[in-house]
C-alpha atoms as a PDB file:
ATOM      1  CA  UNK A   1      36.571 -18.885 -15.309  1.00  0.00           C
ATOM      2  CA  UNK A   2      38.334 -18.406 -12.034  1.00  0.00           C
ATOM      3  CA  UNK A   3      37.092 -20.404  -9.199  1.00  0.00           C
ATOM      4  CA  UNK A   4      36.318 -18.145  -6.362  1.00  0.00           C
ATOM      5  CA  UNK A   5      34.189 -16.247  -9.231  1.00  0.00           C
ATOM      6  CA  UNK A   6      32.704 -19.263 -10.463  1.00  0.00           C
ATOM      7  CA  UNK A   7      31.324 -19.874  -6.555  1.00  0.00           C
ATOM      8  CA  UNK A   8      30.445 -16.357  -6.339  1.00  0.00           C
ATOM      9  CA  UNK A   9      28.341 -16.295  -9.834  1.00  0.00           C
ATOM     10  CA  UNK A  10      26.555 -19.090  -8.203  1.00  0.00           C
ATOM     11  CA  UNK A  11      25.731 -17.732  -4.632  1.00  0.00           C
ATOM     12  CA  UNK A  12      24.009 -14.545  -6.836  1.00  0.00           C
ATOM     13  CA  UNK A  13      21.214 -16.920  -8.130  1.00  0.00           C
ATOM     14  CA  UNK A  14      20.298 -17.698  -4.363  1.00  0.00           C
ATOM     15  CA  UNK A  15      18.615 -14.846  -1.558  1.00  0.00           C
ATOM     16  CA  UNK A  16      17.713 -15.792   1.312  1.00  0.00           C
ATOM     17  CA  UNK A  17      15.143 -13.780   4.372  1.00  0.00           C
ATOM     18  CA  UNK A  18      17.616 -14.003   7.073  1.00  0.00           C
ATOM     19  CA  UNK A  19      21.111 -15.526   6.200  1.00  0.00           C
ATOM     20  CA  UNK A  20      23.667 -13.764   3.498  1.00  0.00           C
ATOM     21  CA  UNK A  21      25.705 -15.872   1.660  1.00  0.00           C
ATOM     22  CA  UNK A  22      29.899 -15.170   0.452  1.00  0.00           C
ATOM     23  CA  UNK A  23      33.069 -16.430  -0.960  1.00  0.00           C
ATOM     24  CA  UNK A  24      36.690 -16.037  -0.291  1.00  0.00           C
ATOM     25  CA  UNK A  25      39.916 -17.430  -1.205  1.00  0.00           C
ATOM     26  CA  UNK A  26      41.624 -18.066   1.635  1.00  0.00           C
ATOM     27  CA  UNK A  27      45.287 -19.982   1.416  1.00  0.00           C
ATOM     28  CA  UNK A  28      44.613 -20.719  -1.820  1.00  0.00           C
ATOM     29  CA  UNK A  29      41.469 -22.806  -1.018  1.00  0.00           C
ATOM     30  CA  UNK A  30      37.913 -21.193  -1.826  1.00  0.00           C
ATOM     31  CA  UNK A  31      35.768 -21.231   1.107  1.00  0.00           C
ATOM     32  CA  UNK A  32      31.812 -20.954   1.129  1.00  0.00           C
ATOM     33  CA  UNK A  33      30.468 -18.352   4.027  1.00  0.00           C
ATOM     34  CA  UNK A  34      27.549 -17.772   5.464  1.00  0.00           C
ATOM     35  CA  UNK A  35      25.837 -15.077   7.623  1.00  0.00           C
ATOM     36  CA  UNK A  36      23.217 -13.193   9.462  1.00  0.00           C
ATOM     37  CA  UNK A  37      22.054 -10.291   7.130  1.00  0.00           C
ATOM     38  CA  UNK A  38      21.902  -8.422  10.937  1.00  0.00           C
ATOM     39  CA  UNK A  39      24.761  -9.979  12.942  1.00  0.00           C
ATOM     40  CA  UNK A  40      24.346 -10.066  16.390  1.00  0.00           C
ATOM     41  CA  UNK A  41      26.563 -10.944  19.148  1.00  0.00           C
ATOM     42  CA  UNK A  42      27.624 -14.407  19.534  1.00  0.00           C
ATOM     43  CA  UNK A  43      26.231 -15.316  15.929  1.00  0.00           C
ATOM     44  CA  UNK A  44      29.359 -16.587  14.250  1.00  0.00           C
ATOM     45  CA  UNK A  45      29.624 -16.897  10.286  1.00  0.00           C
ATOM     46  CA  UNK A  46      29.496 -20.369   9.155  1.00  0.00           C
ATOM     47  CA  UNK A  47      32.393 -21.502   6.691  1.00  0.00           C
ATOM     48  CA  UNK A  48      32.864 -24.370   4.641  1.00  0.00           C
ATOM     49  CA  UNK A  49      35.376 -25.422   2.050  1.00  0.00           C
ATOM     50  CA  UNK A  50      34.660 -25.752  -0.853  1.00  0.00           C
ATOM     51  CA  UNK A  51      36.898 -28.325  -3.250  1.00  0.00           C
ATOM     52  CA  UNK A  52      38.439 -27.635  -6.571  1.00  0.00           C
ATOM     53  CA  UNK A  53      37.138 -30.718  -8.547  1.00  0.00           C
ATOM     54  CA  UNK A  54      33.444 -29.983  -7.072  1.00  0.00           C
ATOM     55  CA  UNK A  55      33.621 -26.353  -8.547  1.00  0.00           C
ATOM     56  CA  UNK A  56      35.118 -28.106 -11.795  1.00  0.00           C
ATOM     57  CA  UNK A  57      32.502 -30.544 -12.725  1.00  0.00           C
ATOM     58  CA  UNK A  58      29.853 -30.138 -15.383  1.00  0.00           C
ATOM     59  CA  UNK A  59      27.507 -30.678 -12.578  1.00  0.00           C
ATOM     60  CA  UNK A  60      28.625 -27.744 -10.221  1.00  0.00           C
ATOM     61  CA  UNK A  61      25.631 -26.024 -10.293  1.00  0.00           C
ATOM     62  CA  UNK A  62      23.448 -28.900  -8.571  1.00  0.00           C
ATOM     63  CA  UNK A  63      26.205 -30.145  -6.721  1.00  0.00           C
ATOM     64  CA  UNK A  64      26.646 -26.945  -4.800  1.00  0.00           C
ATOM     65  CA  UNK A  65      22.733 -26.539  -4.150  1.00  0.00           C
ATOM     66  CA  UNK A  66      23.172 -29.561  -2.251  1.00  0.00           C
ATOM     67  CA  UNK A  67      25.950 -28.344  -0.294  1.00  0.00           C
ATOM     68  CA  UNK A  68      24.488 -25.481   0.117  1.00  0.00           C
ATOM     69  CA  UNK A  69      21.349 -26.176   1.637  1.00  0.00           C
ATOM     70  CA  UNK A  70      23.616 -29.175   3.658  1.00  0.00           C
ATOM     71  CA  UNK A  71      25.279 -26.413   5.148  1.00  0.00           C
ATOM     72  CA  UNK A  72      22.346 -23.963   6.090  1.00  0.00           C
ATOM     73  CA  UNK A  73      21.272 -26.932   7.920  1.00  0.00           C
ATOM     74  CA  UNK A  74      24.384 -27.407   9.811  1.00  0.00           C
ATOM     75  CA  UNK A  75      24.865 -24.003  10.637  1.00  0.00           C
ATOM     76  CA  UNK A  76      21.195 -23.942  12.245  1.00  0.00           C
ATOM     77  CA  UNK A  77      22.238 -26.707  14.159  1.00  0.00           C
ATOM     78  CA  UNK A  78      25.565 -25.054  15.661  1.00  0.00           C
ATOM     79  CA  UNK A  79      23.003 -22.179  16.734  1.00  0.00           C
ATOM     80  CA  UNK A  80      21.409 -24.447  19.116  1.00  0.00           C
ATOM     81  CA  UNK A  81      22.271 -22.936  22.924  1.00  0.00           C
ATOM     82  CA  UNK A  82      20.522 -25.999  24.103  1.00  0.00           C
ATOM     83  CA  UNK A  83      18.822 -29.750  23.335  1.00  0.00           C
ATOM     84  CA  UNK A  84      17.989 -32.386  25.402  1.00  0.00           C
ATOM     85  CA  UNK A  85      21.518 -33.822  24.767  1.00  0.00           C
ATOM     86  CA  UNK A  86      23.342 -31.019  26.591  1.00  0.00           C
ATOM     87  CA  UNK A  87      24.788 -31.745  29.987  1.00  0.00           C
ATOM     88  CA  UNK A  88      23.526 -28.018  30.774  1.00  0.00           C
ATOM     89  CA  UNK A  89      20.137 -29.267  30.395  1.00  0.00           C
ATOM     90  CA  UNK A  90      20.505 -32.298  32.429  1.00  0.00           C
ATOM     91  CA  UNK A  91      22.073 -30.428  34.804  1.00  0.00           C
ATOM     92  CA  UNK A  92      18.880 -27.716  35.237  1.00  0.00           C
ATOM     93  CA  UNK A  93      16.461 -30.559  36.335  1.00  0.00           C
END
């Protein structure tokens, strides 16, 4: 089975409430995407490679639940406009 629609047959077992999830190839690397299912401005889409041997293995299927859900996480975090680390924060006091 071809990669990108082994990734793809994957992301269909998973819906989510408020993100959308997609696939590309892109320079002939396959690249996990992710979404708001109602973009708004200044919400990017989150993508993440995803490597050949990973979609290989017999274990693909937990493997990329993993990265899956590592990703949603990451993504929320880049959506942060600000924490206590920012200088903008500091800054306001």
């Amino acid at each position: 089975m071809e990669r990108l629609q082994k990734v793809r047959d994957e992301l269909g077992r998973y819906e989510h409430a408020l993100v959308e999830f997609g696939a590309r190839e892109r320079n002939g690397a396959i690249e996990l995407l992710i979404g708001w299912k109602e973009p708004r401005p200044g919400l990017h889409t989150y993508v993440a490679p995803v490597h050949p041997r990973d979609i290989d293995h017999p274990q693909f299927p937990w493997t990329f639940q993993k990265y899956l859900y590592d990703c949603l996480h990451d993504y929320l975090v880049e959506l942060f406009v600000r924490t206590p680390q920012s200088r903008q924060y500091d800054a306001g006091r």
